[in-house]
N, C-alpha and C. Protein backbone atom coordinates (compact mmCIF):
# COMPACT_ATOMS: atom_id res chain seq x y z
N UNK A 1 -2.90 -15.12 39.31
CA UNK A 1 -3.34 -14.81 37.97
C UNK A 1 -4.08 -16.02 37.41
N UNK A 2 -4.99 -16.06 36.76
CA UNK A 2 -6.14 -16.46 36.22
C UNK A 2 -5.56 -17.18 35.25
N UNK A 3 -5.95 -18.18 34.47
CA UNK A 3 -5.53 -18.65 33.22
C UNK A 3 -6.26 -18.07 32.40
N UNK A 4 -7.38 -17.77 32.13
CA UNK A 4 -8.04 -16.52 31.19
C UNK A 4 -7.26 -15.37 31.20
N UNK A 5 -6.99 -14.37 32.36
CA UNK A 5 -6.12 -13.68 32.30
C UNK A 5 -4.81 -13.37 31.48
N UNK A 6 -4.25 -14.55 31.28
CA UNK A 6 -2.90 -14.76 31.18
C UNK A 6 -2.69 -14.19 29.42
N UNK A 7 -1.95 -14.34 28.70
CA UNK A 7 -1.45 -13.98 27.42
C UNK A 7 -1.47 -15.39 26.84
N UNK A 8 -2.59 -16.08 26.55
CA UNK A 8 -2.01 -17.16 25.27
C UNK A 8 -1.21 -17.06 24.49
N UNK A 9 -0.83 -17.78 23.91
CA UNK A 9 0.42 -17.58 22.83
C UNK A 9 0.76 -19.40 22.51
N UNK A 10 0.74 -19.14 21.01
CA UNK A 10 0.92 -20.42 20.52
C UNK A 10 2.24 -20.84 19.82
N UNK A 11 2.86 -21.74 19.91
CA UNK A 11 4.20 -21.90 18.60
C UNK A 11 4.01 -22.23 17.47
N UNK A 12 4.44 -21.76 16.41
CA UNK A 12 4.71 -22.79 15.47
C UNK A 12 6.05 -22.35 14.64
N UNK A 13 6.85 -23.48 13.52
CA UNK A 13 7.81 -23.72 13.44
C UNK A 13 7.60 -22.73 11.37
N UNK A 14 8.53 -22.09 11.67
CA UNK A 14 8.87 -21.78 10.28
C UNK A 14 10.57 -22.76 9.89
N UNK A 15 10.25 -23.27 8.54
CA UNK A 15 11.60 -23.51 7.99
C UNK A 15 11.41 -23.02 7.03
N UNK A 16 13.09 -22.31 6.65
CA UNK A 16 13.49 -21.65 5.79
C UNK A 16 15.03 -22.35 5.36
N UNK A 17 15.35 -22.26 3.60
CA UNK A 17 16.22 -22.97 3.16
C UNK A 17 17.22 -22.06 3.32
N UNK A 18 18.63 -22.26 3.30
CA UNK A 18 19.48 -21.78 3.29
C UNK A 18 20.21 -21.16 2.08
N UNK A 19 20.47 -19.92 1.90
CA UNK A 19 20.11 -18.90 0.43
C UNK A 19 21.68 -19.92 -0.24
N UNK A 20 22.32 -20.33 0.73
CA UNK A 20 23.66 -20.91 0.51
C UNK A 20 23.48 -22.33 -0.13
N UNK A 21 22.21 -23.29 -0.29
CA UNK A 21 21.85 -24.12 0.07
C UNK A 21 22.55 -24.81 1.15
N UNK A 22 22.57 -24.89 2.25
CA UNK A 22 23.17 -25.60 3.46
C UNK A 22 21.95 -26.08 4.15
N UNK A 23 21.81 -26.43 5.23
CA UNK A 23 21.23 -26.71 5.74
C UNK A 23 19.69 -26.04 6.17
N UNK A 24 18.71 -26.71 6.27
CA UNK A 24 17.18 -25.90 7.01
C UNK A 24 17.65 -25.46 8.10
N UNK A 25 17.01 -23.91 8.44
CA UNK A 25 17.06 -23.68 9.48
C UNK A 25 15.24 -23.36 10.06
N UNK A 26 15.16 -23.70 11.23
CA UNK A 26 13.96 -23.79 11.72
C UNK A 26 13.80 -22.77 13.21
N UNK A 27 12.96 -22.06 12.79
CA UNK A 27 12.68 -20.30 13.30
C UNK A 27 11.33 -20.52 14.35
N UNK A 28 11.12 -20.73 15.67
CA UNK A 28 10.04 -20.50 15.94
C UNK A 28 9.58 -19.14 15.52
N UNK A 29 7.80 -19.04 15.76
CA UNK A 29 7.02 -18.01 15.31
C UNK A 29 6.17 -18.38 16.84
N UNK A 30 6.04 -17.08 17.27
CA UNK A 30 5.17 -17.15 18.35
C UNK A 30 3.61 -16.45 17.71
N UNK A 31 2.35 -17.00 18.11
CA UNK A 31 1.50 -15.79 17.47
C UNK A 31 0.61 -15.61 18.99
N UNK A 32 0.69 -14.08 19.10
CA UNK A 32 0.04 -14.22 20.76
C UNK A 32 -1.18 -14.09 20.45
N UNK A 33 -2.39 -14.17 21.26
CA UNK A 33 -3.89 -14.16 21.35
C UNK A 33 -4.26 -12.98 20.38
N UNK A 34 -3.16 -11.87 20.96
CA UNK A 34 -3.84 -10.41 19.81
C UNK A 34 -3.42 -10.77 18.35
N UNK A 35 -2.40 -11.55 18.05
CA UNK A 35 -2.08 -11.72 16.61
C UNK A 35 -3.33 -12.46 16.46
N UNK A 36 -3.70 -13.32 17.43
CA UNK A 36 -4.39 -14.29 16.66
C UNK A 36 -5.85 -13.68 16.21
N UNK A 37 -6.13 -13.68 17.08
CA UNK A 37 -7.54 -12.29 17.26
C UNK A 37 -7.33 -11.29 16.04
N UNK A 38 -6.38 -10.62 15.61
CA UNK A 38 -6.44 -9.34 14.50
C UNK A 38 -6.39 -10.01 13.12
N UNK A 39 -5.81 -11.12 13.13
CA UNK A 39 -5.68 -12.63 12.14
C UNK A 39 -7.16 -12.73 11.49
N UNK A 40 -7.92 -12.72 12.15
CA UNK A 40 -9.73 -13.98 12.59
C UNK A 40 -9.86 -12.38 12.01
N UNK A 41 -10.09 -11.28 12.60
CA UNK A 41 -11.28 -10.04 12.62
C UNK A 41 -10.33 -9.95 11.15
N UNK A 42 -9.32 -9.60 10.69
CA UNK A 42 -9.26 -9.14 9.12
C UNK A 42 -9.73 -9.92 8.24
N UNK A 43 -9.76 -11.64 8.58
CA UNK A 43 -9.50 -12.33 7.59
C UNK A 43 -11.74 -12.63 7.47
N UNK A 44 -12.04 -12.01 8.44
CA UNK A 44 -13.47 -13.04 8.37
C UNK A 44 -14.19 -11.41 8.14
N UNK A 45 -13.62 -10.28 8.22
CA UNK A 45 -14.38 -8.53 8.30
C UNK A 45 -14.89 -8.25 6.45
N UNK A 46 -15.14 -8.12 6.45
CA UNK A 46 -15.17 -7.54 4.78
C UNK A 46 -14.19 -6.23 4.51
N UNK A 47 -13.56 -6.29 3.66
CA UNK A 47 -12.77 -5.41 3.12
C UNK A 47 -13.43 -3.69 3.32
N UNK A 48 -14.40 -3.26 3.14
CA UNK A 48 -14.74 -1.85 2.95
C UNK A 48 -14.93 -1.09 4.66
N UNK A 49 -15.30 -2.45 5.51
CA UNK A 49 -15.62 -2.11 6.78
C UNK A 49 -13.87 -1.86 7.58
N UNK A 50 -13.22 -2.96 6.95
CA UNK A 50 -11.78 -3.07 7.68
C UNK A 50 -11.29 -1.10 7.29
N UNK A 51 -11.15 -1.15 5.66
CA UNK A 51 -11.08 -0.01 5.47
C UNK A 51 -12.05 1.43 6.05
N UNK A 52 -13.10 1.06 6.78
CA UNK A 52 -13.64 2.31 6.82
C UNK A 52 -13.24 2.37 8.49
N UNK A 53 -13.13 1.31 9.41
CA UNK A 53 -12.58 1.45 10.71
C UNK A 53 -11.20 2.07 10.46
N UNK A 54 -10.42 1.69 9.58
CA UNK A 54 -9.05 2.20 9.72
C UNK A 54 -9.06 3.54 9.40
N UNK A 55 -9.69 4.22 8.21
CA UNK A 55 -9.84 5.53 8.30
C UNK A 55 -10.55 6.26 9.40
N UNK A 56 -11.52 5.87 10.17
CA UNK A 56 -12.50 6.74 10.50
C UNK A 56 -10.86 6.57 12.34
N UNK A 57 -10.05 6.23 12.65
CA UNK A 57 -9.60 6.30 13.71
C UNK A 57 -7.82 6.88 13.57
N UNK A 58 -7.74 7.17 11.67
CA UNK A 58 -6.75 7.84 11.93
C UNK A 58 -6.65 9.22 12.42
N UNK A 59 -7.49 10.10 12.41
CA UNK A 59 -7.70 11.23 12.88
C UNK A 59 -7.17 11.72 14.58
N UNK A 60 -7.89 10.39 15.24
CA UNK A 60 -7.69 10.73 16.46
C UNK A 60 -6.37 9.40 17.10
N UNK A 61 -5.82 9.45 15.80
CA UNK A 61 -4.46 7.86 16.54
C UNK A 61 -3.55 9.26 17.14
N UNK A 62 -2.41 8.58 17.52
CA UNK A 62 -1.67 9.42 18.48
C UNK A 62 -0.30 9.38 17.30
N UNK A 63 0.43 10.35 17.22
CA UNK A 63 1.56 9.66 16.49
C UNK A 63 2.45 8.57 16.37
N UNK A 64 2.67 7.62 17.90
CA UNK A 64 3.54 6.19 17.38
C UNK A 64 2.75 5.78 17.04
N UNK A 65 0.88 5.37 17.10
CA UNK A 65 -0.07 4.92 16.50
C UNK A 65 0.15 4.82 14.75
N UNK A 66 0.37 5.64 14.39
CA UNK A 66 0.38 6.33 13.20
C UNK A 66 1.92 5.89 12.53
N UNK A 67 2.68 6.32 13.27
CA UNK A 67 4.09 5.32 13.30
C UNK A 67 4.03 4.10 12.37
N UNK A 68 3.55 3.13 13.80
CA UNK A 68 3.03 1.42 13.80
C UNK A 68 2.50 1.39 12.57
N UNK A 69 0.91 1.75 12.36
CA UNK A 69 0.18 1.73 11.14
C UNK A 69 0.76 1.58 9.52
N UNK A 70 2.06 2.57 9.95
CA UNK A 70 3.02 3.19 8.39
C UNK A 70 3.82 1.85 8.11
N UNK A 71 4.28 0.92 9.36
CA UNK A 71 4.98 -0.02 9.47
C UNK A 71 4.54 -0.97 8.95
N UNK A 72 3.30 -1.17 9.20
CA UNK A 72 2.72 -2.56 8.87
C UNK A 72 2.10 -2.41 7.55
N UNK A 73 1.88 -1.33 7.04
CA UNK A 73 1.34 -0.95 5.83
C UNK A 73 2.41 -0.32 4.90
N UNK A 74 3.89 -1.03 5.39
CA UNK A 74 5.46 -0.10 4.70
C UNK A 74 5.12 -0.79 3.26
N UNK A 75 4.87 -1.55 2.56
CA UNK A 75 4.95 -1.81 0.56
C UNK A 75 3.74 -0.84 0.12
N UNK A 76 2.69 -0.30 0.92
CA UNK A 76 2.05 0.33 0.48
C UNK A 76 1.93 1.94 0.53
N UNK A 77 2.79 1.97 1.54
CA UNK A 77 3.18 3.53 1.71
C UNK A 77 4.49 3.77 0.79
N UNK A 78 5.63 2.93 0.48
CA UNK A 78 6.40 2.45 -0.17
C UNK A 78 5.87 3.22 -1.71
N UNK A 79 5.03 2.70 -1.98
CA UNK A 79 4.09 2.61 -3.46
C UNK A 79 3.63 3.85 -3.77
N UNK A 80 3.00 4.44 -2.60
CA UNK A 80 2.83 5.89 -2.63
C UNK A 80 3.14 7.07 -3.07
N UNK A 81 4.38 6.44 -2.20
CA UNK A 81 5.75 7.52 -2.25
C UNK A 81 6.19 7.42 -3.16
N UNK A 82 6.12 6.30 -4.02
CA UNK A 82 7.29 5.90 -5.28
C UNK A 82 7.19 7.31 -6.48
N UNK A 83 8.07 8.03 -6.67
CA UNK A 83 7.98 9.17 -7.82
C UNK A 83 7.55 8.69 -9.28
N UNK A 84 6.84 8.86 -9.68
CA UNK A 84 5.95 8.35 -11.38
C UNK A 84 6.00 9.49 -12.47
N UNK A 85 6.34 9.30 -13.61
CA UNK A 85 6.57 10.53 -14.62
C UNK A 85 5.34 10.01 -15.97
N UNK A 86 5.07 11.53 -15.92
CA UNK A 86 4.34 12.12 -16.62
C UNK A 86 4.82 11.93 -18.55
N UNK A 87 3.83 11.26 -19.03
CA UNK A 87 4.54 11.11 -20.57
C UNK A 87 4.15 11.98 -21.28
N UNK A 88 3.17 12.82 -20.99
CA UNK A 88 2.60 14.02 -21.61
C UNK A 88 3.51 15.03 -21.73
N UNK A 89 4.08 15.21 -20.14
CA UNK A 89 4.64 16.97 -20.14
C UNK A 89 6.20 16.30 -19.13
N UNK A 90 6.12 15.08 -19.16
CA UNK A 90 7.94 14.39 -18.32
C UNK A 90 7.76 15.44 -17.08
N UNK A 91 7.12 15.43 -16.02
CA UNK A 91 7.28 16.14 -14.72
C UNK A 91 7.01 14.89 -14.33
N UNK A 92 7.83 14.82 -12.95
CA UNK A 92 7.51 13.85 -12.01
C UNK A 92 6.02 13.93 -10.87
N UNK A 93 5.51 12.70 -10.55
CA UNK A 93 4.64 13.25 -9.48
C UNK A 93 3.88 11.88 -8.62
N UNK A 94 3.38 11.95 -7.54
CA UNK A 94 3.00 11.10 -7.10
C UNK A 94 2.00 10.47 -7.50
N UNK A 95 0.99 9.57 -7.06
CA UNK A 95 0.11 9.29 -7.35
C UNK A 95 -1.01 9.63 -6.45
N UNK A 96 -0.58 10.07 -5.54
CA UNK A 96 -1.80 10.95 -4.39
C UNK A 96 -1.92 12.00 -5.09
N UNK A 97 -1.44 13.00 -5.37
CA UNK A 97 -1.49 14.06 -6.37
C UNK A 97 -1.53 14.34 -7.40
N UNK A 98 -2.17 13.24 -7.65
CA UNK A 98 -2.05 12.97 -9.40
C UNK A 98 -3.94 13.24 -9.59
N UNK A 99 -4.27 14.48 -10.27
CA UNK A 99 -4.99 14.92 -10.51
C UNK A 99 -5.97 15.27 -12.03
N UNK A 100 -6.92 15.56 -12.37
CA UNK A 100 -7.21 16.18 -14.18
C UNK A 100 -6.26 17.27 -14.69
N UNK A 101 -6.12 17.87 -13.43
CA UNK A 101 -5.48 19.23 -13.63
C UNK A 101 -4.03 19.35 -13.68
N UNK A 102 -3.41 18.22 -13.29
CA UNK A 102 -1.81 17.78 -12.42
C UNK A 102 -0.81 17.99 -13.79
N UNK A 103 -1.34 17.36 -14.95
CA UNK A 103 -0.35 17.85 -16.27
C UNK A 103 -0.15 18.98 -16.55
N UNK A 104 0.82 19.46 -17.23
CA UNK A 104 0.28 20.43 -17.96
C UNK A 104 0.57 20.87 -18.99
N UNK A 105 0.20 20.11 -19.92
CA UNK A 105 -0.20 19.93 -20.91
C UNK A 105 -1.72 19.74 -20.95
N UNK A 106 -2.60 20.74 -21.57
CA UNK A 106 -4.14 20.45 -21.49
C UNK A 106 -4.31 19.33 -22.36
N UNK A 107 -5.61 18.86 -21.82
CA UNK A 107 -6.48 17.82 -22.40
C UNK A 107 -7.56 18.19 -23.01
N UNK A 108 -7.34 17.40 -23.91
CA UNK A 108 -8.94 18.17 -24.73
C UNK A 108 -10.35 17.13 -24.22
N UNK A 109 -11.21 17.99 -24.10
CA UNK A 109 -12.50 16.81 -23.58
C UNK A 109 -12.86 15.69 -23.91
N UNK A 110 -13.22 15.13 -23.07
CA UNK A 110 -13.87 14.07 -23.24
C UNK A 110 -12.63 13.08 -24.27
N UNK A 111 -11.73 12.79 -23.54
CA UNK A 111 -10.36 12.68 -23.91
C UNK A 111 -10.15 11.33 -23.77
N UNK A 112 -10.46 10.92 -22.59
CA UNK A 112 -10.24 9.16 -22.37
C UNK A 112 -10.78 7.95 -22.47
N UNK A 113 -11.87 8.08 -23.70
CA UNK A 113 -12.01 7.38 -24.20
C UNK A 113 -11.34 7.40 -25.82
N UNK A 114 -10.39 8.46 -26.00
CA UNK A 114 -10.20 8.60 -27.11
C UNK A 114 -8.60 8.15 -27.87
N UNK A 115 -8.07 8.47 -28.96
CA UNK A 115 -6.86 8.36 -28.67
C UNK A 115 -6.02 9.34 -28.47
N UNK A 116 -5.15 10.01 -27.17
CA UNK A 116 -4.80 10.79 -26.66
C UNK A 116 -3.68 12.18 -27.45
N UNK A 117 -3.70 10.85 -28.74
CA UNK A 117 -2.51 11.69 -28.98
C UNK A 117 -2.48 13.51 -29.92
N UNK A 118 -3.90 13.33 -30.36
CA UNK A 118 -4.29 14.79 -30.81
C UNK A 118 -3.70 15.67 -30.13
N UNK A 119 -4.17 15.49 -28.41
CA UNK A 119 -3.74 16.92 -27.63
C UNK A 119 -1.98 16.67 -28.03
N UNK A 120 -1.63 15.89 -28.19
CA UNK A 120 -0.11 15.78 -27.55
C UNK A 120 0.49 16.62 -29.03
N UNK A 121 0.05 16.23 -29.91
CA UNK A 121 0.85 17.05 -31.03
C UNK A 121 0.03 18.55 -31.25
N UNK A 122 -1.27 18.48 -30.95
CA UNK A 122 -1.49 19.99 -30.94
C UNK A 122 -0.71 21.06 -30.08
N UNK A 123 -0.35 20.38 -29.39
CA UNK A 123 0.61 21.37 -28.43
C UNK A 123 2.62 21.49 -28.56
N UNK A 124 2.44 21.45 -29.98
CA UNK A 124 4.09 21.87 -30.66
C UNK A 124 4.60 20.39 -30.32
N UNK A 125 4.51 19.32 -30.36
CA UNK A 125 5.51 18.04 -29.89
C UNK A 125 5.21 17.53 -31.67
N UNK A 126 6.23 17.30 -32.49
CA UNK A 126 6.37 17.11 -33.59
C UNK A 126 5.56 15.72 -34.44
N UNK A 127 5.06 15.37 -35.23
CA UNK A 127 4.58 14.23 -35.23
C UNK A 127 5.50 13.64 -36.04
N UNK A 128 5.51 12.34 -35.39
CA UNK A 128 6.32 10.62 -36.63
C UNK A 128 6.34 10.56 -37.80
N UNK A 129 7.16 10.78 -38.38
CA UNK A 129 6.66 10.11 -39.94
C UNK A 129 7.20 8.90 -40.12
């Protein structure tokens, strides 16, 4: 086997304090050629291209592909998922599905630049005194 061939892989040392304060403990970190390599192409790619490779190859990923992907992208799928309520009409709902139409409670036009709260008491919700 070749030394090109081979799997580079570099060390380096993480320390981390002890939540106890006790002593440092010191963690190697291995980063192999592909970490290092996916490191360089995200950090030097422009953002819209990184994003448009990653969409344009979920279609045809395989499911652990798709798996992996969910893994490394878990605070943002996390975020996704997180359930969000509605102050208009109190239904819960995501934010993928969160739509013009998704309340329901109607909106009156041309609404968001305005202040919202017309629709909210035109529709029987009592007003402050």
């Amino acid at each position: 086997m070749t030394q090109s061939s081979q799997k580079r892989e570099r060390q380096f040392t993480s320390t981390t304090e002890s939540s106890l304060g006790g002593p440092t403990q010191s963690t190697p970190i291995v980063f192999s050629s592909d970490a290092e390599l996916l490191t360089w192409v995200i950090q030097e790619t422009n953002h819209s291209a990184v994003r448009s490779s990653l969409l344009s190859s979920i279609p045809t990923a395989s499911p652990s592909d798709l798996e992996v992907l969910k893994r490394l992208l878990e605070p943002l799928v996390a975020s996704a998922l997180n359930p969000l309520h509605c102050v208009r009409c109190h239904q819960p709902y995501v934010e993928r599905e969160n739509r013009d139409w998704s309340c329901t409670i109607p909106h009156l036009e041309a609404d968001y630049d305005m202040d919202a709260s017309d629709d909210y008491f035109s529709y029987g919700h009592p007003r402050e005194r």
